[in-house]
Every structure is written in C-alpha cells, then in structure tokens.
C-alpha atoms as a PDB file:
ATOM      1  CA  UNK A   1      10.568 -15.954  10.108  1.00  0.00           C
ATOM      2  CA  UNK A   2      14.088 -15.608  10.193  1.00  0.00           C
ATOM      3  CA  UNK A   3      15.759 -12.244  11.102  1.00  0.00           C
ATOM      4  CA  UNK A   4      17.274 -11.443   7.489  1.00  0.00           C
ATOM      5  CA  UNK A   5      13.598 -12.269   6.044  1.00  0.00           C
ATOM      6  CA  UNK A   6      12.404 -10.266   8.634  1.00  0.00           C
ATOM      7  CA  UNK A   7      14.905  -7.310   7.757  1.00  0.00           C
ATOM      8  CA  UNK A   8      14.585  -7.665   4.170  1.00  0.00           C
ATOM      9  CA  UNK A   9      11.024  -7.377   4.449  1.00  0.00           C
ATOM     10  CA  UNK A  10      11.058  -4.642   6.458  1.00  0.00           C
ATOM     11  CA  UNK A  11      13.313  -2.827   4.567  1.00  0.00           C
ATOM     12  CA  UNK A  12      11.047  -3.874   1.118  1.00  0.00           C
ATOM     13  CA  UNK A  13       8.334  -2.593   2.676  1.00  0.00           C
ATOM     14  CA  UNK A  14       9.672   0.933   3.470  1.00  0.00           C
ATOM     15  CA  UNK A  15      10.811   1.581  -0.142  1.00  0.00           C
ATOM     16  CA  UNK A  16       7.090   0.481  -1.438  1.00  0.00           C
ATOM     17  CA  UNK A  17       4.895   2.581   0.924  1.00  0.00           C
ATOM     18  CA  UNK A  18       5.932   5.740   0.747  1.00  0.00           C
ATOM     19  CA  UNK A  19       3.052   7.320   2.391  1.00  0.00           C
ATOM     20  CA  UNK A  20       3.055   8.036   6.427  1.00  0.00           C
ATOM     21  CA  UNK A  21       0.128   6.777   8.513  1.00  0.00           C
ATOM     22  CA  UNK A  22      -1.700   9.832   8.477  1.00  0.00           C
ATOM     23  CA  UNK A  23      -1.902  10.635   4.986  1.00  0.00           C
ATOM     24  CA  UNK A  24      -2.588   6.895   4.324  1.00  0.00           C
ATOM     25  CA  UNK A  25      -5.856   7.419   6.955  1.00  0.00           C
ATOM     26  CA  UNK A  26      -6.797  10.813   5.064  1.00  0.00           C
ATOM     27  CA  UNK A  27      -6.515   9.284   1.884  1.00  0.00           C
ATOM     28  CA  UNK A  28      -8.391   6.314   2.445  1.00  0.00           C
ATOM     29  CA  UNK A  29     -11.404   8.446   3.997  1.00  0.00           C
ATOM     30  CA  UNK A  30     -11.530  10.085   0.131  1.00  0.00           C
ATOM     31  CA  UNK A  31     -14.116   9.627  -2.272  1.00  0.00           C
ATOM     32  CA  UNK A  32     -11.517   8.875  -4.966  1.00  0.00           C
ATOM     33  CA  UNK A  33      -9.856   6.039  -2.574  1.00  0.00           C
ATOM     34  CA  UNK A  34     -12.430   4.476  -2.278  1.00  0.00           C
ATOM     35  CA  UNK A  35     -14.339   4.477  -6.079  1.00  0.00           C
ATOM     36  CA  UNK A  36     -10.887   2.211  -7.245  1.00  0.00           C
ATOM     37  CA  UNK A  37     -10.475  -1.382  -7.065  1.00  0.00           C
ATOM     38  CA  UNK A  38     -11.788  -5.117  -7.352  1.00  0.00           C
ATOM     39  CA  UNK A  39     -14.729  -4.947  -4.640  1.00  0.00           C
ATOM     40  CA  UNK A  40     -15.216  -8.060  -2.470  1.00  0.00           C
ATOM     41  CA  UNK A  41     -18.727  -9.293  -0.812  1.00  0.00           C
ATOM     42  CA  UNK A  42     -18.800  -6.581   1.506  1.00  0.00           C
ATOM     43  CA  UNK A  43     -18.046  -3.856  -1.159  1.00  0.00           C
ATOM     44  CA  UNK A  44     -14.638  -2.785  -0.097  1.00  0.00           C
ATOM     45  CA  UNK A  45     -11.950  -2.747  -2.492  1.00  0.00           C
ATOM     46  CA  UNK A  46      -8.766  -5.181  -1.463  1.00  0.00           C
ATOM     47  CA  UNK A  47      -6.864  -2.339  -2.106  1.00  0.00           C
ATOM     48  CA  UNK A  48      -8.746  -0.516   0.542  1.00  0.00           C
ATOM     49  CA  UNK A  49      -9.153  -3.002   3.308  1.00  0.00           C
ATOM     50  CA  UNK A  50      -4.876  -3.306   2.779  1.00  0.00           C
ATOM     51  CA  UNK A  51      -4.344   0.148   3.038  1.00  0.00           C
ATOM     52  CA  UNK A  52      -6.065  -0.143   6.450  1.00  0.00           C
ATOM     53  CA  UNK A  53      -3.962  -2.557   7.687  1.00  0.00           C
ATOM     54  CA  UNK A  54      -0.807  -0.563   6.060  1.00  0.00           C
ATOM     55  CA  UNK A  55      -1.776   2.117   8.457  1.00  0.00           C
ATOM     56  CA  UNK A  56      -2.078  -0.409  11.364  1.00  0.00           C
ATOM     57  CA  UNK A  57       1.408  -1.943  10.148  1.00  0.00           C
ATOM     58  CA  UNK A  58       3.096   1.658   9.846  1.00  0.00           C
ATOM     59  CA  UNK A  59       2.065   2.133  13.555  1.00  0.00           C
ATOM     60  CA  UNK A  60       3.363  -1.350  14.757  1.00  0.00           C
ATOM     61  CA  UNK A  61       6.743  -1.468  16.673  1.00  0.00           C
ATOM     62  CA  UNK A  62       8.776  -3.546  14.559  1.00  0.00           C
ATOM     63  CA  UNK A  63       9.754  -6.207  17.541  1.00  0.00           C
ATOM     64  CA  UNK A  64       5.554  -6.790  17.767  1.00  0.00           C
ATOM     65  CA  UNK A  65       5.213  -7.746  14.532  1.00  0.00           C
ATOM     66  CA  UNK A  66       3.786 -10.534  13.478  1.00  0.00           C
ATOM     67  CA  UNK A  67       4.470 -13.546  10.727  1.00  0.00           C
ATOM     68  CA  UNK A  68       1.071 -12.567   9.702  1.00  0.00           C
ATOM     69  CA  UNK A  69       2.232  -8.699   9.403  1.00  0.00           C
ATOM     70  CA  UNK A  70       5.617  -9.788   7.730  1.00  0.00           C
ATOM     71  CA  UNK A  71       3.084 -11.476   5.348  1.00  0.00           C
ATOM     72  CA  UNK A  72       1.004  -8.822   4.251  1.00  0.00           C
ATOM     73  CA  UNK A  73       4.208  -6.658   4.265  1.00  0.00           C
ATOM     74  CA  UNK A  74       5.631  -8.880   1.686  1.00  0.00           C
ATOM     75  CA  UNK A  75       2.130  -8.709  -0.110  1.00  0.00           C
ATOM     76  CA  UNK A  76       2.021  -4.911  -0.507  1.00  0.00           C
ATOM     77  CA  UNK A  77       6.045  -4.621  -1.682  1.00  0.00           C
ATOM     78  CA  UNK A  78       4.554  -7.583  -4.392  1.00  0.00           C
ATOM     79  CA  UNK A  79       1.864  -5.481  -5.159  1.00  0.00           C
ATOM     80  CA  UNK A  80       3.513  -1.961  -5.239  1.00  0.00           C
ATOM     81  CA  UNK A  81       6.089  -3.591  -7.430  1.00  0.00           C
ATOM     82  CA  UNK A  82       3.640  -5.015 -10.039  1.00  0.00           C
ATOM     83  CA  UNK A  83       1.573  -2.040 -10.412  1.00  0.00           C
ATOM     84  CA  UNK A  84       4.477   0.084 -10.700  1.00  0.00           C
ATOM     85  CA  UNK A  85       5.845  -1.602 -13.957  1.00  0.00           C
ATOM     86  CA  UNK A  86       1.606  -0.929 -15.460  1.00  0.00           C
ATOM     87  CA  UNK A  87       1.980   2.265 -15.340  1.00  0.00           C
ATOM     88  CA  UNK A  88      -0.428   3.839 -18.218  1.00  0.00           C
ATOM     89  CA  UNK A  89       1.277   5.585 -21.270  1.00  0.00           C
ATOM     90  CA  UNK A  90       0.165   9.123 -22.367  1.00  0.00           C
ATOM     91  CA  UNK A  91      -2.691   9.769 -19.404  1.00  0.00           C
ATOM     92  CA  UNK A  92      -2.754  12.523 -16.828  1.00  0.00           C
ATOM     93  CA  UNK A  93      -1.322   9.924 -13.692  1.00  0.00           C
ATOM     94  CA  UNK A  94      -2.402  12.340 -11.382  1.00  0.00           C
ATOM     95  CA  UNK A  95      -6.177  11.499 -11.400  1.00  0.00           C
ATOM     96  CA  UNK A  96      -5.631   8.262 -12.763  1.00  0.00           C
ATOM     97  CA  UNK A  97      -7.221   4.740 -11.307  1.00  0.00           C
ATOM     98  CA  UNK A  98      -3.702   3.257 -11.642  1.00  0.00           C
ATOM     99  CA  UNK A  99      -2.081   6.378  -9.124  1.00  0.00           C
ATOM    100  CA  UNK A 100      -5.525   5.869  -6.988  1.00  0.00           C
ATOM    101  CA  UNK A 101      -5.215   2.390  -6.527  1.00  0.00           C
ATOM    102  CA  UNK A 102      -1.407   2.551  -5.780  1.00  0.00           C
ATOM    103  CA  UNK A 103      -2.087   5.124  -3.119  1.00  0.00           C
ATOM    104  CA  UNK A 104      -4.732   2.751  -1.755  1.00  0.00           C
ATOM    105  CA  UNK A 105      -1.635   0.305  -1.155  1.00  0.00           C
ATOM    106  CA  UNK A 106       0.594   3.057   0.624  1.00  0.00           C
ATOM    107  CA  UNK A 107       2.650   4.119  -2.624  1.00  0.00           C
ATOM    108  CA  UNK A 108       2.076   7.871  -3.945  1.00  0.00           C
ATOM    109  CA  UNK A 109       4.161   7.498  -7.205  1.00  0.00           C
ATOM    110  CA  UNK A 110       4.195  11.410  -7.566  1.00  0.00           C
ATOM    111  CA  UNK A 111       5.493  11.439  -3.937  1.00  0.00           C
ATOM    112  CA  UNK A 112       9.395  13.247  -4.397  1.00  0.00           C
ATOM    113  CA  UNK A 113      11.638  11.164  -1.808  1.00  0.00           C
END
C-alpha cells in the first residue's frame, strides 16, 4: 500500500480503537465479551476473533505491518464507524449488546479521551 494509505489508515485506526492492548485482552476474557455477536462454525463471535487480532495489531511495530494488517485495520475503523451511527435510543448503553460488541472491536464509547 502506499505510504499516505498506510498513514491514513493508521491514523483511522487510532481514533476507532480506543482501548489499549491490555484492557482489550481483559475484556475479551469476560463473560459479557464473549455472549455478543454473529457466531461462526467454531462458535466465536467475528467481533471476538477481531478483537484478538486488534490486540495483536496494537502490539505490532508499525514498519512490520502488513497489507493484510492495514486490511483488517481498515475493517475495524469501517466497523467502529458503522456501529457508532446505531447507537440505541433511550437504553442504559452501559450494559448494552451494542457498547459490548463495540468493545469487542477495540472502541469503549463511554471511554473519556
């Protein structure tokens, strides 16, 4: 890809996940992380099996990544963007499938900053 994709992707992907690596991992390892989401064959979510690979990405210099990684980075700003304009009227966010699944994808949308 060319180095302005490659920076605007970046840069796309930092404003969508807004979680760090670790509280990503902790997150994912939840009950609640893990009862959200279309289920494939193997009966993880997609939502799930990216926000593995989000934590994998957020731990990836960015001179070794990949066209592949630039991919799914472009995937989960798509993603985080679409859900984000869904979000449910008049319902407690907090506990709700919409924040859960979000989260799943790297984006807290209660997370200040």
């Amino acid at each position: 890809m060319a180095d302005e994709d490659t920076g605007t992707i970046r840069r796309e992907f930092g404003e969508a996940v807004n979680m760090t690596a670790s509280e990503l991992e902790t997150w994912l390892d939840s009950e609640e992380s893990q009862a959200v989401g279309q289920k494939d064959g193997d009966g993880e979510s997609t939502g799930h099996a990216s926000g593995r690979r989000i934590v994998e990405l957020l731990r990836t210099k960015k001179d070794d990544l990949t066209d592949d990684d630039l991919a799914h980075m472009r995937t989960v700003h798509g993603y985080v963007q679409r859900h984000l304009a869904q979000e449910p009227a008049k319902q407690d966010v907090e506990t709700s499938r919409w924040r859960y699944s979000l989260m799943n994808w790297g984006h807290d949308p209660l997370k200040k900053g």
